[in-house]
Protein backbone atom coordinates (compact mmCIF):
# COMPACT_ATOMS: atom_id res chain seq x y z
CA UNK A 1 0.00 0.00 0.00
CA UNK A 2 1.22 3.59 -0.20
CA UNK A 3 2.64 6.12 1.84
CA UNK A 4 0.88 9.37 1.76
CA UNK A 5 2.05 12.23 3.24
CA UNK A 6 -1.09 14.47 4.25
CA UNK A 7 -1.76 17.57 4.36
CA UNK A 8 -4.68 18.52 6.73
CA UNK A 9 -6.29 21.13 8.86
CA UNK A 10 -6.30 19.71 12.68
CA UNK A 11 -9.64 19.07 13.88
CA UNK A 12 -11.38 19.06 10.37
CA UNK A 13 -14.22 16.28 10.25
CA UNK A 14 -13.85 15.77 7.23
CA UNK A 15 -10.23 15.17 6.93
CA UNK A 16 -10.82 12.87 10.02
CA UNK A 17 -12.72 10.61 7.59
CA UNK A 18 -10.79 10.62 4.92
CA UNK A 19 -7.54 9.28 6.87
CA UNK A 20 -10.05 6.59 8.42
CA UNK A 21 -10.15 6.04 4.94
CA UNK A 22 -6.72 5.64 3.85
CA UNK A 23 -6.09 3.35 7.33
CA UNK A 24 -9.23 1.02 6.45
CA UNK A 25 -7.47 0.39 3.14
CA UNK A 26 -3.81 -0.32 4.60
CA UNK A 27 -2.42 2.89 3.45
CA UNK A 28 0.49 4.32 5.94
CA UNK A 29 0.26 8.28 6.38
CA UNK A 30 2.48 10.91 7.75
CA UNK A 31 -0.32 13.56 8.75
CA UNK A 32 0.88 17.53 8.50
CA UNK A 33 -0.43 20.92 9.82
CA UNK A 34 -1.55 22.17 6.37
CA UNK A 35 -1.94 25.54 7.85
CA UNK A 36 1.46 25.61 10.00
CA UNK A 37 3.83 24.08 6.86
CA UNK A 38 6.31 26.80 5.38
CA UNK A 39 4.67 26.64 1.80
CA UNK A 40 6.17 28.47 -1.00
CA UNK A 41 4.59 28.69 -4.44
CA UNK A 42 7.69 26.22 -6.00
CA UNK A 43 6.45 23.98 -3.54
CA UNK A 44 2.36 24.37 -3.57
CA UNK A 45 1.83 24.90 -7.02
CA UNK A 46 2.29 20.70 -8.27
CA UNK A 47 -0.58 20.10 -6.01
CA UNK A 48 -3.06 21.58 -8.41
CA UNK A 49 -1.69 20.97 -11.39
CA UNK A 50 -3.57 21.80 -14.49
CA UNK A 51 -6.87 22.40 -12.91
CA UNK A 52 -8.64 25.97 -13.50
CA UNK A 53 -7.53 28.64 -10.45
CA UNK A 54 -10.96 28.36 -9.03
CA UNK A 55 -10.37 24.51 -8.15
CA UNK A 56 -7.43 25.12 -5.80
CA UNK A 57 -9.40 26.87 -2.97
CA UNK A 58 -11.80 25.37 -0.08
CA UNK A 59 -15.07 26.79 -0.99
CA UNK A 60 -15.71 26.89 3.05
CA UNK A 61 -13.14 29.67 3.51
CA UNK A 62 -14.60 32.31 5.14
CA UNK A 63 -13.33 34.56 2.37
CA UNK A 64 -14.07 32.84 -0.21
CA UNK A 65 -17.56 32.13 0.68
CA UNK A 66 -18.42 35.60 1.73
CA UNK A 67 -16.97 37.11 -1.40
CA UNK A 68 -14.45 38.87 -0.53
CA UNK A 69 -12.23 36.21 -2.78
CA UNK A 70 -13.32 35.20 -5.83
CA UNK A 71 -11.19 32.58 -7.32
CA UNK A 72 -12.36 32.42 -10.68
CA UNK A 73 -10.91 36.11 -11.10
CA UNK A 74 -7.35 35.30 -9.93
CA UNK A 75 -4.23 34.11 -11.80
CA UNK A 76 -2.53 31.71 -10.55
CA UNK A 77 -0.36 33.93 -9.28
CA UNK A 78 -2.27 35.62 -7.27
CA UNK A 79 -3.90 32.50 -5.94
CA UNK A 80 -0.78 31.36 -4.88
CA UNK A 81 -0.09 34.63 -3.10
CA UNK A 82 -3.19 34.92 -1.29
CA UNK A 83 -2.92 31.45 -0.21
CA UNK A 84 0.39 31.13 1.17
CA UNK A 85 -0.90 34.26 3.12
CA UNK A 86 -3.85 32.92 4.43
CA UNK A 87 -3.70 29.21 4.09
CA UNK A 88 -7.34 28.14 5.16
CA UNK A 89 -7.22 29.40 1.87
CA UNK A 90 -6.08 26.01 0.23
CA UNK A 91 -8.37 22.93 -1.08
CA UNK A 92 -7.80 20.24 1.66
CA UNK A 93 -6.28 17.56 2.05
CA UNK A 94 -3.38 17.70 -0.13
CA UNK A 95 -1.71 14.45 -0.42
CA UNK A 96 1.80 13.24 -1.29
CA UNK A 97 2.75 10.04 -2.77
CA UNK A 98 6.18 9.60 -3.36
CA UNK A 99 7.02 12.10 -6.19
CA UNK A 100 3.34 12.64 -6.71
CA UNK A 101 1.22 15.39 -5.51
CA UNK A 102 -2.40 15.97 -5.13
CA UNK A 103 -5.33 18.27 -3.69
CA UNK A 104 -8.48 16.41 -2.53
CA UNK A 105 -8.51 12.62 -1.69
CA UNK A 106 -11.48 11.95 -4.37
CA UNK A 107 -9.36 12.91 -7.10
CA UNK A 108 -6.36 11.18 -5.67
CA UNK A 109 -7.53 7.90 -4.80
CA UNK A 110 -10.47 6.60 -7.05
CA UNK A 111 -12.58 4.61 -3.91
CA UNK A 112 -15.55 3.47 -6.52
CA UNK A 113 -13.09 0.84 -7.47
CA UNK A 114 -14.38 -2.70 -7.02
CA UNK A 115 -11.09 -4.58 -6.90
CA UNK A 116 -9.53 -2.35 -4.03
CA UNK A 117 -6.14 -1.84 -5.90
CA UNK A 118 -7.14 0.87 -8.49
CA UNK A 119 -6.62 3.40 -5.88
CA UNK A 120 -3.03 2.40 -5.53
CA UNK A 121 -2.26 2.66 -9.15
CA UNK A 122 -4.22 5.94 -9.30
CA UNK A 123 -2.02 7.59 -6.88
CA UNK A 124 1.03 6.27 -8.26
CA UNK A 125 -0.10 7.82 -11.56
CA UNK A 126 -0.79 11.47 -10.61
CA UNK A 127 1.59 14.39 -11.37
CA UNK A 128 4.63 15.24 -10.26
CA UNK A 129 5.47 17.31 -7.04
């Protein structure tokens, strides 16, 4: 099974059943303070990957769902400022698997799968980081 580094916000319910997940399947985990790590862009940016700007924020933010950030309007550049200011900011969890990076266990790990491996080969086939 894989080791996944993850990235999470302590005391999030959500991320609390998403690493139940990962342990029900046999997957090992080194769990991280997503809002206390020393992110740069270099190092934030292979998380997302291609996906639109929009995408890399938590919709629950309190500034994103008030308004006051609208992600759709940002560059990525921006984006990445903003969040590495304020980094309740960032789509949670992000994961690490070996060289591989991604934001949000659903599209890292495809659980639908009926023969229990496909998430394994999934996560071993994401992008770079």
């Amino acid at each position: 099974m894989a080791k996944v580094i993850f990235y999470e916000k302590p005391g999030c319910g959500g991320n609390a059943r998403q690493k139940a997940l990962l342990v029900s399947s046999g997957h090992e985990f080194d769990v991280r303070n997503l809002l206390a790590e020393p992110w740069t862009a270099e190092r934030l940016q292979p998380f997302f990957g291609s996906r639109p700007v929009a995408e890399w924020f938590n919709a629950s933010a309190p500034r994103v769902k008030s308004g006051e950030i609208d992600p759709g309007a940002l560059s990525p550049e921006a984006a990445l400022a903003l969040m590495l200011a304020d980094p309740i900011l960032i789509r949670r969890p992000l994961l690490k698997v070996g060289g591989r990076c991604e934001a949000d266990l659903v599209d890292a790990w495809d659980r639908s799968s009926a023969d229990g491996n496909a998430g394994d080969r999934r996560m071993s086939q994401r992008r770079s980081c």
